[in-house]
Protein backbone atom coordinates (compact mmCIF):
# COMPACT_ATOMS: atom_id res chain seq x y z
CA UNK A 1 12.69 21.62 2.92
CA UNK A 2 11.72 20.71 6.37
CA UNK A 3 14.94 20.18 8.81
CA UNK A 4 15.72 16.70 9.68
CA UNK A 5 14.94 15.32 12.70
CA UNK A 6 17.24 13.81 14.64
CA UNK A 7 15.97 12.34 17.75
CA UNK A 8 14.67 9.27 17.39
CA UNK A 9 11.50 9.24 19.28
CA UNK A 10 10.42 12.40 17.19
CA UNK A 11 11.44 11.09 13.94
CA UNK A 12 9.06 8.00 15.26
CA UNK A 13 6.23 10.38 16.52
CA UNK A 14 6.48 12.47 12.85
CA UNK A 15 6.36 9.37 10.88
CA UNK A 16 3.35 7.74 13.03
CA UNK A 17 1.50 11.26 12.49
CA UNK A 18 1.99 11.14 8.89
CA UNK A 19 0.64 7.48 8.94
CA UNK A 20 -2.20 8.20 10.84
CA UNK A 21 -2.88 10.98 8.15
CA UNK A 22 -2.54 8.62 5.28
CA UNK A 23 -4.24 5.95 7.52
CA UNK A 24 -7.55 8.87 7.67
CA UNK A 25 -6.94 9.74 3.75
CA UNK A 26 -7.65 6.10 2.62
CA UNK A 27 -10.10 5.14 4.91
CA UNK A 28 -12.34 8.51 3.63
CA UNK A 29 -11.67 7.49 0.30
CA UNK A 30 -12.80 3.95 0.41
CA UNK A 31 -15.23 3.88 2.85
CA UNK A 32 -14.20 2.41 5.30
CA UNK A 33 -15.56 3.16 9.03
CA UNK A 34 -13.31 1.60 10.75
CA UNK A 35 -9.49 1.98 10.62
CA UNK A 36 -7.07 -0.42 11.52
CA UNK A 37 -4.19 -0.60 14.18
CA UNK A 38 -1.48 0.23 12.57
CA UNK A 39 1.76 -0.86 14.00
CA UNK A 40 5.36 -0.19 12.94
CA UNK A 41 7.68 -2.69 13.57
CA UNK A 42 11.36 -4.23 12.56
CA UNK A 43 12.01 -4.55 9.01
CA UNK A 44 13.71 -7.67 9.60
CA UNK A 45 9.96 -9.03 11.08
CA UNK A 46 8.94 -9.07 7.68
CA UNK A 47 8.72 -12.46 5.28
CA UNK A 48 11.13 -10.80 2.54
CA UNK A 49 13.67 -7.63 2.72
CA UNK A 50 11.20 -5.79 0.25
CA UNK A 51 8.39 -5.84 2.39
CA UNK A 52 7.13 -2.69 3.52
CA UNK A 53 3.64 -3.37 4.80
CA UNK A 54 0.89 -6.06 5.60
CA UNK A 55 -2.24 -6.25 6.10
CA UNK A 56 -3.54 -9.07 8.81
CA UNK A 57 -5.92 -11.56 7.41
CA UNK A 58 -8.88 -9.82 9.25
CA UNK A 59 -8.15 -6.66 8.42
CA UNK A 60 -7.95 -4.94 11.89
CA UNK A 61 -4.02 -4.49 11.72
CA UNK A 62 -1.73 -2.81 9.48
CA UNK A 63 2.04 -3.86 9.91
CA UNK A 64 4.35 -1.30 8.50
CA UNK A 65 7.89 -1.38 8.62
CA UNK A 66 10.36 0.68 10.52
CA UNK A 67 12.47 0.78 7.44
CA UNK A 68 10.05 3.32 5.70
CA UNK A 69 10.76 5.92 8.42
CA UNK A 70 13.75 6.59 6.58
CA UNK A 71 12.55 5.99 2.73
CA UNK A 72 10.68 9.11 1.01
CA UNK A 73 6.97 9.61 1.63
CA UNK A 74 5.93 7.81 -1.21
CA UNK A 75 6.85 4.75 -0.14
CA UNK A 76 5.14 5.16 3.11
CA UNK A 77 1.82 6.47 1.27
CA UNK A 78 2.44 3.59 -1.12
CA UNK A 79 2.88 0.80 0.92
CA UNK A 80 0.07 1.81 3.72
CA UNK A 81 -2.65 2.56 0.61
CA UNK A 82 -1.56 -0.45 -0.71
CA UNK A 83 -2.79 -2.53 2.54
CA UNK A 84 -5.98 -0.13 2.78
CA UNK A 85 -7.29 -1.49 -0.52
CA UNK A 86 -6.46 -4.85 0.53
CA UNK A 87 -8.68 -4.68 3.34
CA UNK A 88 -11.40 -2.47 1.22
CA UNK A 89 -10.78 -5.98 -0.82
CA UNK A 90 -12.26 -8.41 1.77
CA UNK A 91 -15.23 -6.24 2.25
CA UNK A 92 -16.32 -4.71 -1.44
CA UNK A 93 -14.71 -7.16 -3.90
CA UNK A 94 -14.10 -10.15 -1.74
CA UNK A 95 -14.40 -12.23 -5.68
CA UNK A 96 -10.57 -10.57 -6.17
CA UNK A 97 -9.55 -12.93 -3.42
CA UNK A 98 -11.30 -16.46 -4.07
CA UNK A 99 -8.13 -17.41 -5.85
CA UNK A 100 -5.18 -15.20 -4.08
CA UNK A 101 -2.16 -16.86 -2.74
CA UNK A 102 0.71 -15.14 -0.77
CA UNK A 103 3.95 -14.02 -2.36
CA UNK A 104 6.21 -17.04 -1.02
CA UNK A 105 3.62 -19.05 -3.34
CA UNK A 106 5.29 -18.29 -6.48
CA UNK A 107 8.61 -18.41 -8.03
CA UNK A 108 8.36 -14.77 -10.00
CA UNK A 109 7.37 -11.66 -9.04
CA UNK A 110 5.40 -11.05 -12.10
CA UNK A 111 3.04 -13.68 -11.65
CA UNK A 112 2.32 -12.57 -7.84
CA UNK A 113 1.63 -9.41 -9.12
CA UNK A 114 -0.76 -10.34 -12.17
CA UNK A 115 -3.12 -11.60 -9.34
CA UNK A 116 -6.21 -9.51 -9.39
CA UNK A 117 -6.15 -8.32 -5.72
CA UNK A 118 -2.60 -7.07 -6.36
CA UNK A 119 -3.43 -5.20 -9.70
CA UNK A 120 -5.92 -3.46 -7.90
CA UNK A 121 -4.10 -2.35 -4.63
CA UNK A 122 -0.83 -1.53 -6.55
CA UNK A 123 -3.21 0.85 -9.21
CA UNK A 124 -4.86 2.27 -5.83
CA UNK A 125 -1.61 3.14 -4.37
CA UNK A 126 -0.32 4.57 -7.76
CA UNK A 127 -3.65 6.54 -7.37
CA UNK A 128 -3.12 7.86 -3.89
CA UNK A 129 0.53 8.81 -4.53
CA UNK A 130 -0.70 10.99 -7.64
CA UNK A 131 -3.21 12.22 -5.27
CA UNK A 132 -1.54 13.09 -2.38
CA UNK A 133 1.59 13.58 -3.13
CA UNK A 134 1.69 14.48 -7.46
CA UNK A 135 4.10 11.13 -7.67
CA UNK A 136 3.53 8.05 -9.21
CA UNK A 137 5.81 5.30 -8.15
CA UNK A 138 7.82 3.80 -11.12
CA UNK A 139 6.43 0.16 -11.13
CA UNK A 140 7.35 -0.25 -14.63
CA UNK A 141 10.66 -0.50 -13.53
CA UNK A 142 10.28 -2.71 -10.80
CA UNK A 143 7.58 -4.87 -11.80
CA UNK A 144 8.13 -5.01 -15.97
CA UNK A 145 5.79 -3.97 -18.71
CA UNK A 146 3.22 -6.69 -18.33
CA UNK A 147 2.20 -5.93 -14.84
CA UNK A 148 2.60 -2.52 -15.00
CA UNK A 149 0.04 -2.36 -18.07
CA UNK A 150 -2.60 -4.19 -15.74
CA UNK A 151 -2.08 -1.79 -13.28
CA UNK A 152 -2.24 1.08 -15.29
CA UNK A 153 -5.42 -0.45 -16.88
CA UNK A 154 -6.96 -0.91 -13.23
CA UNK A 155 -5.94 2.62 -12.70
CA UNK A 156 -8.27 4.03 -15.34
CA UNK A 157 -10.95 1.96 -13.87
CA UNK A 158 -10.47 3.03 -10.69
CA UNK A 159 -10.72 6.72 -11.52
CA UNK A 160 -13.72 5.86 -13.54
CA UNK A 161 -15.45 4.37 -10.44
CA UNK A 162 -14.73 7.26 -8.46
CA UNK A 163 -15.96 9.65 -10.78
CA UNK A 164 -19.05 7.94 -10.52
């Protein structure tokens, strides 16, 4: 286990590194040639407490929040894949986002996360997790059985696409 860091500018400079590494991971995987700004900044900057990231509408920014610098790596890797497949969205599968409406849209969390375009990014960051780090976050706790089915579903056609 590495030692921890206590100096705050290093424990910022570690956790932008391993950013920028995730940042490189997903854009390889999803081909994407250009990769966005990503910017860390106050938790308390985001709409809800349990946001960790956002993409901006155009896709040249990546907001992630300070809080993760202290969270385990798979919520970083998470989170940041997450917003990568949202922006792989707008470009490849722009149909997954005809209909999408923003989480302060709806009253549940389940029905947020039944949209299409959040199916898919939550299955991709499942995916990148397993990939990168042999993790899978535990959505079926935090989401419930019915959205965690879809994702798992999306999951297997993910890793069918990528097979090719």
């Amino acid at each position: 286990m590495a030692p921890e860091i206590t100096n705050p500018r290093r424990r910022i400079a570690r956790f932008r590194r391993f950013v920028d590494n995730v940042s490189a991971t997903n854009a390889m995987n999803l081909g994407l040639r250009k990769l966005p700004e990503i910017q860390i900044k106050p938790a308390d900057s985001f709409d809800s407490p349990t946001m960790r990231a956002c993409a901006s509408s155009d896709g040249k920014v990546i907001l992630a929040s300070d809080r993760l610098i202290d969270l385990p790596a798979a919520d970083t890797v998470f989170a940041v894949s997450h917003e990568f497949r949202h922006i792989w969205q707008r470009t490849f599968a722009p149909d997954m986002l005809v209909d999408y409406k923003p989480r302060d849209q709806f009253d549940d969390t389940v029905t947020y996360n039944l949209q299409p375009a959040e199916i898919d990014a939550n299955a991709w960051g499942c995916i990148v997790c397993d990939d990168l780090l042999h993790l899978r976050p535990l959505l079926e706790d935090s989401l419930g059985p019915v959205v965690w089915e879809a994702i798992r579903k999306r999951m297997g056609e993910i890793a069918k696409e990528l097979r090719g």
